[in-house]
C-alpha atoms as a PDB file:
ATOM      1  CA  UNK A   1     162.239  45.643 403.407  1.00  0.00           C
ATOM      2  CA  UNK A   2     164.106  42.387 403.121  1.00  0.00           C
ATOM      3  CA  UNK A   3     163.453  39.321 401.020  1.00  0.00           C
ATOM      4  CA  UNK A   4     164.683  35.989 401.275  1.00  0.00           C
ATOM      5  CA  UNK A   5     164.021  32.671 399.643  1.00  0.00           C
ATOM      6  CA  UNK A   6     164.103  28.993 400.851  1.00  0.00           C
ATOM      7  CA  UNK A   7     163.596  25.524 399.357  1.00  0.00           C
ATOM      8  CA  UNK A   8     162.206  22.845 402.505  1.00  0.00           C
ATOM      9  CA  UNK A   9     162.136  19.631 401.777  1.00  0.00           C
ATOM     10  CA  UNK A  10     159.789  17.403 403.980  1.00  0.00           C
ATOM     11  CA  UNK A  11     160.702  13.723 404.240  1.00  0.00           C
ATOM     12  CA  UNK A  12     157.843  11.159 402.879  1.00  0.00           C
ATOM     13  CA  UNK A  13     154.691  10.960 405.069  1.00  0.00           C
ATOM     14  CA  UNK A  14     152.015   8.755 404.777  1.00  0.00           C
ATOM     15  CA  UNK A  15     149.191   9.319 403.526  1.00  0.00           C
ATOM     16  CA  UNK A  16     147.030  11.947 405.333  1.00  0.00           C
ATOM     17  CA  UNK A  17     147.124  15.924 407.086  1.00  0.00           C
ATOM     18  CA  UNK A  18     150.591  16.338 408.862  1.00  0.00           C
ATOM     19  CA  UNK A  19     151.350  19.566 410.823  1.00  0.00           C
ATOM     20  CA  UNK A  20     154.415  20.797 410.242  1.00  0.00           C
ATOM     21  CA  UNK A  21     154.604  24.471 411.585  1.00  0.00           C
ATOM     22  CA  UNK A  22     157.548  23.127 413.344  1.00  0.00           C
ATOM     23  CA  UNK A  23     159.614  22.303 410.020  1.00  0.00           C
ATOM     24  CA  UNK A  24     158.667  25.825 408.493  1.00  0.00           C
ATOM     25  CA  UNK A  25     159.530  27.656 411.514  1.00  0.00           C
ATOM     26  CA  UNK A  26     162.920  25.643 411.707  1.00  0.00           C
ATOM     27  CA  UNK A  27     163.329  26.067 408.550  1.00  0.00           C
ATOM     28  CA  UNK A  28     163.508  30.162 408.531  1.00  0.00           C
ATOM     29  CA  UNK A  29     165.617  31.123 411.721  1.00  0.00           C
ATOM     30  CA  UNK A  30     165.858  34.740 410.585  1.00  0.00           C
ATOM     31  CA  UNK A  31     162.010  35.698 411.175  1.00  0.00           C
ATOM     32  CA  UNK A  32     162.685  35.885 414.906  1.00  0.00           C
ATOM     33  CA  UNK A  33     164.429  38.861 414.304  1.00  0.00           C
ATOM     34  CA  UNK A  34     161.560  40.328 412.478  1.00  0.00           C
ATOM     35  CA  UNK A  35     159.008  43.112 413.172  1.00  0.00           C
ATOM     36  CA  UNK A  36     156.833  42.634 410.396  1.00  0.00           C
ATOM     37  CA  UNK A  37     156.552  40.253 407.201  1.00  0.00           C
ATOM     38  CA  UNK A  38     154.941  37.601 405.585  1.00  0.00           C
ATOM     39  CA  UNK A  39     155.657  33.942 404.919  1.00  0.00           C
ATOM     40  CA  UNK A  40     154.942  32.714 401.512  1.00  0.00           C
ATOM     41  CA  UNK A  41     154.681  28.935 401.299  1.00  0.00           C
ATOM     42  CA  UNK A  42     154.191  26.843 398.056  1.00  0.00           C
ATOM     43  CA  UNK A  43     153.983  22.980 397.634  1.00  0.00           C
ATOM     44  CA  UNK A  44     155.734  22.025 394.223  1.00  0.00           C
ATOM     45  CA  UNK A  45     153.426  19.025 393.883  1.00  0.00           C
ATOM     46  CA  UNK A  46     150.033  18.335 392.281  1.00  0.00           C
ATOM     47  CA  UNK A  47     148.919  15.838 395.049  1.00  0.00           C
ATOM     48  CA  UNK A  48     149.743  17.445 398.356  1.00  0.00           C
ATOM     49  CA  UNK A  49     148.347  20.494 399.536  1.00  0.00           C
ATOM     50  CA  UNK A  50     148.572  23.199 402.137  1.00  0.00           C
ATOM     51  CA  UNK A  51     146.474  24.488 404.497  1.00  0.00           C
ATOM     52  CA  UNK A  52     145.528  25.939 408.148  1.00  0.00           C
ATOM     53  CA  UNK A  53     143.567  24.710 410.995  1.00  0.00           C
ATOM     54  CA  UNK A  54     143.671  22.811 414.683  1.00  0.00           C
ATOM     55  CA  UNK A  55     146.650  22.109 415.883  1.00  0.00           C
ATOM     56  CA  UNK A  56     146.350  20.858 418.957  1.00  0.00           C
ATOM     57  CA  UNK A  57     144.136  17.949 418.731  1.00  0.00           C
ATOM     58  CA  UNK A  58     145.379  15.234 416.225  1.00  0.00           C
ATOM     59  CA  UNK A  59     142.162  14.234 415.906  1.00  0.00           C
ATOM     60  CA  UNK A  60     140.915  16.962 413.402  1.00  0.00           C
ATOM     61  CA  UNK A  61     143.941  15.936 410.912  1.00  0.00           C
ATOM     62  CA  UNK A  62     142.199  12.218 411.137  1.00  0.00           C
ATOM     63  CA  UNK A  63     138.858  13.984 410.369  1.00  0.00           C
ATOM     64  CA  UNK A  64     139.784  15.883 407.343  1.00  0.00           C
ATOM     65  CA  UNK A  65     141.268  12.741 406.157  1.00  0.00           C
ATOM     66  CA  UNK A  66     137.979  10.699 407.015  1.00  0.00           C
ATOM     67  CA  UNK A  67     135.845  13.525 405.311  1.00  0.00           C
ATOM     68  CA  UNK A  68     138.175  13.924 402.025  1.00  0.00           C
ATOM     69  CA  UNK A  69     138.339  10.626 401.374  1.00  0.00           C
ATOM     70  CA  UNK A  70     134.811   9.836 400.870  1.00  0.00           C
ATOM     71  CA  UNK A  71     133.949  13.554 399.472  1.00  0.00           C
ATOM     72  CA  UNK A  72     136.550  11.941 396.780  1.00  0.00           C
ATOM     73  CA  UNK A  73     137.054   8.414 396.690  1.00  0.00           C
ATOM     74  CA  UNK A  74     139.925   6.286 395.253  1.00  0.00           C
ATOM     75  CA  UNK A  75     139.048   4.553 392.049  1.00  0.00           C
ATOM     76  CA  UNK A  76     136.090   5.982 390.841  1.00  0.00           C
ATOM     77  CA  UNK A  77     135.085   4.492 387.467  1.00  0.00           C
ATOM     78  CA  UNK A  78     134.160   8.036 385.739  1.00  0.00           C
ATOM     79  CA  UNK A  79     138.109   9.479 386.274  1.00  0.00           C
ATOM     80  CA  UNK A  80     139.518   9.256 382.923  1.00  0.00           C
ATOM     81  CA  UNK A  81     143.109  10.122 384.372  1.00  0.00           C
ATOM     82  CA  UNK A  82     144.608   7.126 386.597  1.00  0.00           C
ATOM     83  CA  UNK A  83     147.984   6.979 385.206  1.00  0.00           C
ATOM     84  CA  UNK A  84     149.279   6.689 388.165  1.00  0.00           C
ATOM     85  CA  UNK A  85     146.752   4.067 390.569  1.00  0.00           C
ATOM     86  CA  UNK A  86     143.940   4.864 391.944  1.00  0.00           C
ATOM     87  CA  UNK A  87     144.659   7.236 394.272  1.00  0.00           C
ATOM     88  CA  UNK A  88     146.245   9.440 391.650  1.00  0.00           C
ATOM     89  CA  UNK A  89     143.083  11.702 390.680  1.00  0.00           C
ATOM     90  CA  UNK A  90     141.802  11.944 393.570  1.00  0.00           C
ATOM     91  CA  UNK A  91     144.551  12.927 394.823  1.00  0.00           C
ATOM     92  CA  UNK A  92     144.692  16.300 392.296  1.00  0.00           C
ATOM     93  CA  UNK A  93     141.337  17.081 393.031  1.00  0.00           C
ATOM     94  CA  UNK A  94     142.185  16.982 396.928  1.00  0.00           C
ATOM     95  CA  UNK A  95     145.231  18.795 396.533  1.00  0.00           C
ATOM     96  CA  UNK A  96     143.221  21.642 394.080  1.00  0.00           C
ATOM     97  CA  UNK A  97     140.595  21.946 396.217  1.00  0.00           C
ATOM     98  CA  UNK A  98     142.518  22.641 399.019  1.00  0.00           C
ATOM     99  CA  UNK A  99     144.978  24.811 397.494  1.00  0.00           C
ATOM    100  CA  UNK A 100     149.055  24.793 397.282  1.00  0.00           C
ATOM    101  CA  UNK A 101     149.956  28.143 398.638  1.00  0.00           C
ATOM    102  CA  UNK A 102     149.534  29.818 402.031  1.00  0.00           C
ATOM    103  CA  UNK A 103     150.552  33.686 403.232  1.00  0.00           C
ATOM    104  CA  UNK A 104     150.782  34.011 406.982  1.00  0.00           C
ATOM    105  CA  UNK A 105     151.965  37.188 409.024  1.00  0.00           C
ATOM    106  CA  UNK A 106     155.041  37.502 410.832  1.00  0.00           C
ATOM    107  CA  UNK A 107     154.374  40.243 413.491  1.00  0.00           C
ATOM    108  CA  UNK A 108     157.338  40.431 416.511  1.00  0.00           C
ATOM    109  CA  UNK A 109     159.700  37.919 415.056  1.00  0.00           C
ATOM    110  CA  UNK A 110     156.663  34.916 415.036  1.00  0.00           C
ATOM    111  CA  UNK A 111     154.258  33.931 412.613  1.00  0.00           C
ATOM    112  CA  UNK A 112     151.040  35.046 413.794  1.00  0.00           C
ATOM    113  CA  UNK A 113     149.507  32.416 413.531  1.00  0.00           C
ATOM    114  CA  UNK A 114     145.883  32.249 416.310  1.00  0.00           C
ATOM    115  CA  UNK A 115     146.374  30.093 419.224  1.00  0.00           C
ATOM    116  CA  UNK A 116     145.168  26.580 417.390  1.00  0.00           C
ATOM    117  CA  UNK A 117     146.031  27.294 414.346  1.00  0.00           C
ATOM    118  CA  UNK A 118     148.762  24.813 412.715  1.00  0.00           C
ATOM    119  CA  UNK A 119     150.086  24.818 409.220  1.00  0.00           C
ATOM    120  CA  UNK A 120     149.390  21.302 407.472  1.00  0.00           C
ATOM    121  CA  UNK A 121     150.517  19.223 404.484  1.00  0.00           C
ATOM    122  CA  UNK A 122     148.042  17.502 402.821  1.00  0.00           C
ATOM    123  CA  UNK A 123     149.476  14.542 401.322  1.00  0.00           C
ATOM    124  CA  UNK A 124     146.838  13.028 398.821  1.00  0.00           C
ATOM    125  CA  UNK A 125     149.404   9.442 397.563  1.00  0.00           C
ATOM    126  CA  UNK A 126     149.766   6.536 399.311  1.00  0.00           C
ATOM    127  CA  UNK A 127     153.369   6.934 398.554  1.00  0.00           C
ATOM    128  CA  UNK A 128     153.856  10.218 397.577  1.00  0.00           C
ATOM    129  CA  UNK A 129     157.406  10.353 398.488  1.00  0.00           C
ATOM    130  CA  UNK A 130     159.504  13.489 400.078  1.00  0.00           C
ATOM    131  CA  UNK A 131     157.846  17.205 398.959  1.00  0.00           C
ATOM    132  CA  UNK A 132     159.007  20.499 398.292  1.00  0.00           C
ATOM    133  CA  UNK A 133     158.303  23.609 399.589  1.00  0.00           C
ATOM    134  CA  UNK A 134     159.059  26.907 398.542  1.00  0.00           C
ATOM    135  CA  UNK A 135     159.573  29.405 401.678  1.00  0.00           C
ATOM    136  CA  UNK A 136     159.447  33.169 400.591  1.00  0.00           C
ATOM    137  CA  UNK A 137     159.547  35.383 403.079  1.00  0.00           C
ATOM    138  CA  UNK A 138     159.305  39.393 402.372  1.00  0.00           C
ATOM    139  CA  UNK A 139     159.525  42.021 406.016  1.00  0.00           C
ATOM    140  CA  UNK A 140     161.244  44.133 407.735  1.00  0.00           C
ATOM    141  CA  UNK A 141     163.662  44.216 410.948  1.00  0.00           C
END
């Protein structure tokens, strides 16, 4: 088994669900050569979050922003914490909810990811700025 590590660091987006499969897989040439792993991938932030779903109509990505946003609204009067604007808590509970970590296969030097599957940053801010990711990857050649 091998094991190597990568920091990623994704330019500022706006505010919203970007897929960026294409960064991550950029991001770790050597998996083409694998047979078998898995990806590790962690957000270092408390307002953007990970996760996996359709990526092949941008429309969905507008959806789950549509839907979080009024599950969990900016500015609601009963958040203690807004230390940081309105957007700030909600933005942790988004972020929480959704999670900060993903594990995905590699199987014949891709990740195995289904057909419309795509993996997307969550970013929670208005201005977030750039984020980190951790890449971990763990397989064998």
């Amino acid at each position: 088994m091998n094991t190597f590590h990568r920091a990623l660091q994704l330019k500022p987006l706006p505010r919203g669900f970007h897929l960026i499969t294409p960064q991550v897989i950029e991001a770790l040439p050597e998996i083409a050569q694998m047979k078998a792993g898995i990806v590790q991938i962690f957000v270092q932030h408390t307002s953007a979050s990970l996760t996996i779903n359709e990526n092949a109509d941008s429309s969905v990505r507008r959806d789950f922003e549509r839907f979080f946003n009024r599950l969990i609204p900016d500015g609601c009067s009963y958040f203690e914490h807004q230390d940081e604007g309105p957007d700030d808590m909600p933005a942790h509970i988004k972020a929480s909810l959704l999670g900060h970590a993903l594990s995905i296969p590699v199987s014949n030097g891709e990740l195995a990811l289904g057909i419309w599957q795509g993996i997307y940053l969550g970013e929670h801010r208005d201005h977030g700025g750039s984020r980190n990711l951790q890449l971990t990857v763990i397989g064998s050649y």
